[in-house]
N, C-alpha and C. Protein backbone atom coordinates (compact mmCIF):
# COMPACT_ATOMS: atom_id res chain seq x y z
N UNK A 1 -19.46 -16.67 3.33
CA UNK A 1 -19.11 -16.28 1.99
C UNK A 1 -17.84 -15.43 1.97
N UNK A 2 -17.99 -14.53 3.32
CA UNK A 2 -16.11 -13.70 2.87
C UNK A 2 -14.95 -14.35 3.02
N UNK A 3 -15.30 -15.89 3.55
CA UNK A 3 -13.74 -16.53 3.59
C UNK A 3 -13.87 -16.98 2.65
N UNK A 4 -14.05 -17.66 1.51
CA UNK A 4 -14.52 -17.82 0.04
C UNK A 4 -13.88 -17.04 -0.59
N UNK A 5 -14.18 -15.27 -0.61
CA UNK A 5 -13.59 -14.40 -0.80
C UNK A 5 -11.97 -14.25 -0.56
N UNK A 6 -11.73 -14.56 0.45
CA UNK A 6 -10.73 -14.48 1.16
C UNK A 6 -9.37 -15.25 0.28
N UNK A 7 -10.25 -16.71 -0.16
CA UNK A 7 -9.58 -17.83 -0.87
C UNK A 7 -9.56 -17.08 -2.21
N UNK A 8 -10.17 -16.20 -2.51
CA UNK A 8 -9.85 -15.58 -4.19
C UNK A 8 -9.08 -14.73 -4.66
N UNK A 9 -9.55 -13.94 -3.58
CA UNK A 9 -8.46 -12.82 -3.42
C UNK A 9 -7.05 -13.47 -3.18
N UNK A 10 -6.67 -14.68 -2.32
CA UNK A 10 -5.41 -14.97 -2.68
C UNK A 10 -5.04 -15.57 -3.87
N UNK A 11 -5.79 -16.07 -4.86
CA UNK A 11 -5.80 -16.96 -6.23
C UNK A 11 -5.43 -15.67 -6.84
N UNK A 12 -5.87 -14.22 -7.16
CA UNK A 12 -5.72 -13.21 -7.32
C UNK A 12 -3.92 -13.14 -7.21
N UNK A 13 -3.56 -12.57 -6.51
CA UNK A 13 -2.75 -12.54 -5.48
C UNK A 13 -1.33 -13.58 -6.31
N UNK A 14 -2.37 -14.98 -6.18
CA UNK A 14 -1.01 -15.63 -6.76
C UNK A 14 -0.88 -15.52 -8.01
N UNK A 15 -1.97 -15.10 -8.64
CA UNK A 15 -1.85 -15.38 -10.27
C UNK A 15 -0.87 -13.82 -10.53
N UNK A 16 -0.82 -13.17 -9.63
CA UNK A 16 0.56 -11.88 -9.89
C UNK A 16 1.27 -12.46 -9.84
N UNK A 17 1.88 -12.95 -8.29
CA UNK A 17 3.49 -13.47 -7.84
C UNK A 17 3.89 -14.53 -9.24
N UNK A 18 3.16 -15.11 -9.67
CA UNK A 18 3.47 -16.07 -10.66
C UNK A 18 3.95 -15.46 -12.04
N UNK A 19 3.30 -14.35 -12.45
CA UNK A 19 3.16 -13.97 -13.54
C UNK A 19 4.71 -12.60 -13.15
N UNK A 20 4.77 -12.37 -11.91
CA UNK A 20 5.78 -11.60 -11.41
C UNK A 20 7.03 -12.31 -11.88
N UNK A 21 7.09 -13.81 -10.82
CA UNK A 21 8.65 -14.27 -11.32
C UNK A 21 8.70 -14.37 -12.81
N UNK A 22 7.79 -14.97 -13.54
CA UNK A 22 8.29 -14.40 -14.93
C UNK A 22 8.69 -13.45 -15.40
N UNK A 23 8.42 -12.04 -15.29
CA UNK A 23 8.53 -11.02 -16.26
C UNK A 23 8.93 -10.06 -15.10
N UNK A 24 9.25 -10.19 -13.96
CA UNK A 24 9.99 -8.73 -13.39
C UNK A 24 11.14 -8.66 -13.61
N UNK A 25 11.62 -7.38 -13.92
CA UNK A 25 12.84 -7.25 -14.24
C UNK A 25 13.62 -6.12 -13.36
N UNK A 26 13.11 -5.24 -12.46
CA UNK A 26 13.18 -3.92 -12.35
C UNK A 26 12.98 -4.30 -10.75
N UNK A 27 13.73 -3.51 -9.97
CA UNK A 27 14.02 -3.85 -8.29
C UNK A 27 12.03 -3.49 -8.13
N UNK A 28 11.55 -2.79 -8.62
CA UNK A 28 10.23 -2.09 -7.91
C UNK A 28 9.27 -3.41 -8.55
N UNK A 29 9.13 -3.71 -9.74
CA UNK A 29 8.62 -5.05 -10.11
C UNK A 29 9.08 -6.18 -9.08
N UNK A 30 10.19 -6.59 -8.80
CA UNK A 30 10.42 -7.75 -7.99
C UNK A 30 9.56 -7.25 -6.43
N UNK A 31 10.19 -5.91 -6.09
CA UNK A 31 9.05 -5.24 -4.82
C UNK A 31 7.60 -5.62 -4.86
N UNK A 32 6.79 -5.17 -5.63
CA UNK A 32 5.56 -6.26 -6.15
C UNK A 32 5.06 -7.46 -6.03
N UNK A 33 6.66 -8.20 -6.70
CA UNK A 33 5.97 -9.39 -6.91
C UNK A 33 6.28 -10.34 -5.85
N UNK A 34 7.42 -9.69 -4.53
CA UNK A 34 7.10 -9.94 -3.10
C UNK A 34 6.07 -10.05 -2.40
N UNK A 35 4.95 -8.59 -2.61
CA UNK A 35 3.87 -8.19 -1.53
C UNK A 35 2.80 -9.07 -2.45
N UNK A 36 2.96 -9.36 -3.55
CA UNK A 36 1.79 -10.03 -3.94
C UNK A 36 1.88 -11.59 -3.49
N UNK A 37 3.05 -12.25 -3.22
CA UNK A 37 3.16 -13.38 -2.38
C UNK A 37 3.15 -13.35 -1.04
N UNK A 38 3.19 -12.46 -0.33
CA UNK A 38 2.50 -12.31 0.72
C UNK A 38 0.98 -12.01 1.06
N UNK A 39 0.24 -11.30 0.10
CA UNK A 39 -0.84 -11.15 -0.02
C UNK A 39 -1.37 -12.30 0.12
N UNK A 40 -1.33 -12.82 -1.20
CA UNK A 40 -1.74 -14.66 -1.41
C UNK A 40 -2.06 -15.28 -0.41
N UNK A 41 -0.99 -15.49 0.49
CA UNK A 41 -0.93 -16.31 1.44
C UNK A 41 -1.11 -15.94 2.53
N UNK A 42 -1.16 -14.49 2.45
CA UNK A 42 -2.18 -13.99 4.30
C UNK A 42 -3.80 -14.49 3.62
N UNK A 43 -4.16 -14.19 2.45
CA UNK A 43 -5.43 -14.27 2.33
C UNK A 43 -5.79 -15.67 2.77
N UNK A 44 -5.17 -16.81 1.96
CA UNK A 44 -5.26 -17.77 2.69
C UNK A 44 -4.91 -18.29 3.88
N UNK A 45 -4.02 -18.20 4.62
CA UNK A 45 -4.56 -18.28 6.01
C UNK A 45 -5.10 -17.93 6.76
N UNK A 46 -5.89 -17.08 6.44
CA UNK A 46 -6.70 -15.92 6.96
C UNK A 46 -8.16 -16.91 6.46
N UNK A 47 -8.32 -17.30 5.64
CA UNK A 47 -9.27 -17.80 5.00
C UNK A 47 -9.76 -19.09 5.73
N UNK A 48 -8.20 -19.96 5.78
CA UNK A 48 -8.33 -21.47 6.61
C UNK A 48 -8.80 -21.44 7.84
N UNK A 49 -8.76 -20.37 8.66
CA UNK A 49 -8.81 -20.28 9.85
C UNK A 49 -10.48 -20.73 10.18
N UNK A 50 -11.35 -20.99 8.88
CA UNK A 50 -13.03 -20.79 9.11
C UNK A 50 -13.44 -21.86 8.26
N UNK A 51 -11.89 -22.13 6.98
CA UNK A 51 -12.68 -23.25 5.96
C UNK A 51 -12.02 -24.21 6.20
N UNK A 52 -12.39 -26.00 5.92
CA UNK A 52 -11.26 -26.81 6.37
C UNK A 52 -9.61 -26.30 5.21
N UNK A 53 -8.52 -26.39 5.64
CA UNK A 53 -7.33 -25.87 5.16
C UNK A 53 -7.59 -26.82 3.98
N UNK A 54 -7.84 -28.34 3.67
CA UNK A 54 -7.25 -28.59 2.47
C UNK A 54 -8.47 -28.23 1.57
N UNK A 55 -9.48 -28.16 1.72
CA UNK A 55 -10.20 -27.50 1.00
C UNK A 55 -9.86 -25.78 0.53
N UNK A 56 -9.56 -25.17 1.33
CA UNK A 56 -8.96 -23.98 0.71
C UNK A 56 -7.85 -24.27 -0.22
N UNK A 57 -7.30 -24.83 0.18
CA UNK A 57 -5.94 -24.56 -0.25
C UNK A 57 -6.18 -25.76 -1.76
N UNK A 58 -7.34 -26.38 -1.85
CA UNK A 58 -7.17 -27.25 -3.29
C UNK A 58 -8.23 -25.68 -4.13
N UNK A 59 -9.09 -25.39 -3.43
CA UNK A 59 -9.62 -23.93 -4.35
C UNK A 59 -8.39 -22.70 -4.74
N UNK A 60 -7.71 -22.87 -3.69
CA UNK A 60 -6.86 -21.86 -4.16
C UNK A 60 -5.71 -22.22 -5.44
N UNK A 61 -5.36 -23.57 -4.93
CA UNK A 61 -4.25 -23.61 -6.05
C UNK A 61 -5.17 -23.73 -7.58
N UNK A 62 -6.35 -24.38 -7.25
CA UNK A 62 -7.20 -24.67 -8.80
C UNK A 62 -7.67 -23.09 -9.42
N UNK A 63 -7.93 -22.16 -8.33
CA UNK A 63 -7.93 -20.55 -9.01
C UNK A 63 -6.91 -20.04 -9.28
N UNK A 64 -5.79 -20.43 -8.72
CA UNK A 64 -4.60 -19.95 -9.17
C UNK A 64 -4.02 -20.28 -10.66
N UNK A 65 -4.40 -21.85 -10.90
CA UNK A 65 -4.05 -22.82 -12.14
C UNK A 65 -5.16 -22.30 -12.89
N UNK A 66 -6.34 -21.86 -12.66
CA UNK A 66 -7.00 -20.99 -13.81
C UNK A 66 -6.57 -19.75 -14.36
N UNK A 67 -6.34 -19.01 -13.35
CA UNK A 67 -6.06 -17.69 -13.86
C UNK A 67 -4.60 -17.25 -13.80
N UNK A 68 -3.57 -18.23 -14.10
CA UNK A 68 -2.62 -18.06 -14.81
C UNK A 68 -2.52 -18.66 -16.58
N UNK A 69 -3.18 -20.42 -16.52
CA UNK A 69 -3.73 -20.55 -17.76
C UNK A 69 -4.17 -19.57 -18.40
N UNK A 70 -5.01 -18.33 -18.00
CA UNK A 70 -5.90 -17.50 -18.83
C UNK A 70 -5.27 -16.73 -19.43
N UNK A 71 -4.91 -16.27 -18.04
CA UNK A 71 -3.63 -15.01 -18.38
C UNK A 71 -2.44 -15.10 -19.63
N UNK A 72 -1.72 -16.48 -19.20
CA UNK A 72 -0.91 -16.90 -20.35
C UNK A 72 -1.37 -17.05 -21.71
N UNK A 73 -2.84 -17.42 -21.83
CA UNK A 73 -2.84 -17.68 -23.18
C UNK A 73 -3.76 -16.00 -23.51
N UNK A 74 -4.13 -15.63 -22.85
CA UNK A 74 -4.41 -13.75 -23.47
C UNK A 74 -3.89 -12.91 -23.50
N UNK A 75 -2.85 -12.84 -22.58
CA UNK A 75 -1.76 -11.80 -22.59
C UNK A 75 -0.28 -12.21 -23.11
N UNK A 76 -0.01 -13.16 -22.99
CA UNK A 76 1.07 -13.63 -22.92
C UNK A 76 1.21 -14.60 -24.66
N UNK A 77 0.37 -14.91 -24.91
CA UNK A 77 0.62 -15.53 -26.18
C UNK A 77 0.91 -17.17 -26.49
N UNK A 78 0.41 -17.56 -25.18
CA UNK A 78 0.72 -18.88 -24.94
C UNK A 78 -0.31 -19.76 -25.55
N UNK A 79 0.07 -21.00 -26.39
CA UNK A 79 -0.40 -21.94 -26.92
C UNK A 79 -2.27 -21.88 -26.83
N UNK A 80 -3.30 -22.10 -26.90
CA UNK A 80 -4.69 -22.29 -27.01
C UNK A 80 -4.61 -23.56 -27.52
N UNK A 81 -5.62 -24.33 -26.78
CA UNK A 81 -5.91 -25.53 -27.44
C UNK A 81 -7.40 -25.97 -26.91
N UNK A 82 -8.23 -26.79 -27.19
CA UNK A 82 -9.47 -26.74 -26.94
C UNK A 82 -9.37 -27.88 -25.93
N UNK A 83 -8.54 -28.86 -25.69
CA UNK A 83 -8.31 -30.02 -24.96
C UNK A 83 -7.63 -28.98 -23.61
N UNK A 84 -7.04 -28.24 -23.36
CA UNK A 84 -6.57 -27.09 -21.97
C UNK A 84 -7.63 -26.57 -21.81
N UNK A 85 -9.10 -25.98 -22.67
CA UNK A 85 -10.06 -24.92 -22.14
C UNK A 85 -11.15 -25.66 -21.59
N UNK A 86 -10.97 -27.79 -22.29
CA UNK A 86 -11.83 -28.52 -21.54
C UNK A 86 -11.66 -28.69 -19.85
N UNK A 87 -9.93 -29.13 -20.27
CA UNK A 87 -9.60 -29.38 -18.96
C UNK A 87 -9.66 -28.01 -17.76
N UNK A 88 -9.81 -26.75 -17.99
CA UNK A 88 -10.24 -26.03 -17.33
C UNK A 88 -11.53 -25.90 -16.29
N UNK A 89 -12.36 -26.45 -17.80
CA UNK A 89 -13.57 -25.96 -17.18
C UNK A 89 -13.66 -27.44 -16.42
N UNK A 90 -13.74 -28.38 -16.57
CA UNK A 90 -13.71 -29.55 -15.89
C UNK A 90 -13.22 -29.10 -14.28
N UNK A 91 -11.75 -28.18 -13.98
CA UNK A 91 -11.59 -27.69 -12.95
C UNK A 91 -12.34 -26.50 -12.31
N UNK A 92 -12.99 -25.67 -12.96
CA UNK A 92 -13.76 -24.95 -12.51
C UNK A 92 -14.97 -25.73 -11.75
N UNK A 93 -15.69 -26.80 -12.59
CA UNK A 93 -16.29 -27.81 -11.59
C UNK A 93 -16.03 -28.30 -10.27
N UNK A 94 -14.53 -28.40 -10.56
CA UNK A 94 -14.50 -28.98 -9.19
C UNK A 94 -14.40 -28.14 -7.91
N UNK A 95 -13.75 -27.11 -8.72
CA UNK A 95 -13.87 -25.75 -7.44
C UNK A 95 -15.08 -25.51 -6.61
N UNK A 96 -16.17 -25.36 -7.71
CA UNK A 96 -17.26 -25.15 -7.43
C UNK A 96 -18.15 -26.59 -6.77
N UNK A 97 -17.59 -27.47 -6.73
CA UNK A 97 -18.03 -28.67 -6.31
C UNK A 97 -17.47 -28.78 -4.92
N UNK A 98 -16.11 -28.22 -4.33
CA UNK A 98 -15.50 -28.46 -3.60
C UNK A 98 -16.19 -27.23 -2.42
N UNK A 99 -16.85 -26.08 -2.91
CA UNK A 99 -16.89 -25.22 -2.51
C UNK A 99 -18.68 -25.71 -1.67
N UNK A 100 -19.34 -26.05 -2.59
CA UNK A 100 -20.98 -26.73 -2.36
C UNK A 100 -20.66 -27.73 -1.60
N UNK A 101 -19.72 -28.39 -0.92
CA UNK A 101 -20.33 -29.65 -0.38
C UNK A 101 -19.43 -28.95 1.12
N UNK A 102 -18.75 -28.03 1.20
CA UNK A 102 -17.76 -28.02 2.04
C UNK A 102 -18.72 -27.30 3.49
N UNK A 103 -18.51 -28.28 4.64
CA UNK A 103 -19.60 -27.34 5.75
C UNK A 103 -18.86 -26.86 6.67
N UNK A 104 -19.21 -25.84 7.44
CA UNK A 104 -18.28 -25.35 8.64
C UNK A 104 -18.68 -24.08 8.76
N UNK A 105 -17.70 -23.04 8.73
CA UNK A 105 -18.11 -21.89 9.21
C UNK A 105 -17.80 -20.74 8.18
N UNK A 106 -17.80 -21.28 7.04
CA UNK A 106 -17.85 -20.15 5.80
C UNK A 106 -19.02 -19.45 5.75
N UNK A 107 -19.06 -18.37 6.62
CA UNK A 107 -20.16 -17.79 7.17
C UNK A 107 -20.27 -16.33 6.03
């Protein structure tokens, strides 16, 4: 379960760096939104090392593509539509689908 973790905390992670290149403006903001792309991606390889890699790495980008969607449309002011909150949750399925069938050493 903590490499799981591992994969969220970088979805975490990216949903900054992402939300960083948009809106930093300020040398200490861009500083940020460096260590948070490094974060990301130690978490995930740190993560692969126990889960198969493309399975991480399709959870990670699908947590990442959630929680920038979210972000954008609550903070940011971006479009809502009920056909994006289907197609969400449809991906949250699969995360969670990808995550239940996946065997190895996600201990």
């Amino acid at each position: 379960m903590k490499h799981w973790l591992r994969v969220g905390l970088g979805a975490l992670f990216e949903v900054s760096w992402v939300i960083g290149f948009k809106h930093a403006t300020t040398l200490w903001e861009w500083g940020l939104t460096a260590l948070a792309v490094y974060l990301s991606f130690y978490f995930l390889i740190t993560a692969s090392r126990h889960i198969p890699a493309g399975t991480a790495y399709a959870v990670f980008v699908g947590l990442g593509t959630l929680g920038t969607s979210a972000v954008g449309m609550l903070l940011f002011g971006e479009p809502f539509s009920w056909v994006k909150l289907g197609l969400i949750g449809l991906l949250i399925l699969g995360i969670g689908g990808l995550q239940t069938v996946t065997t190895g050493g996600e201990s």
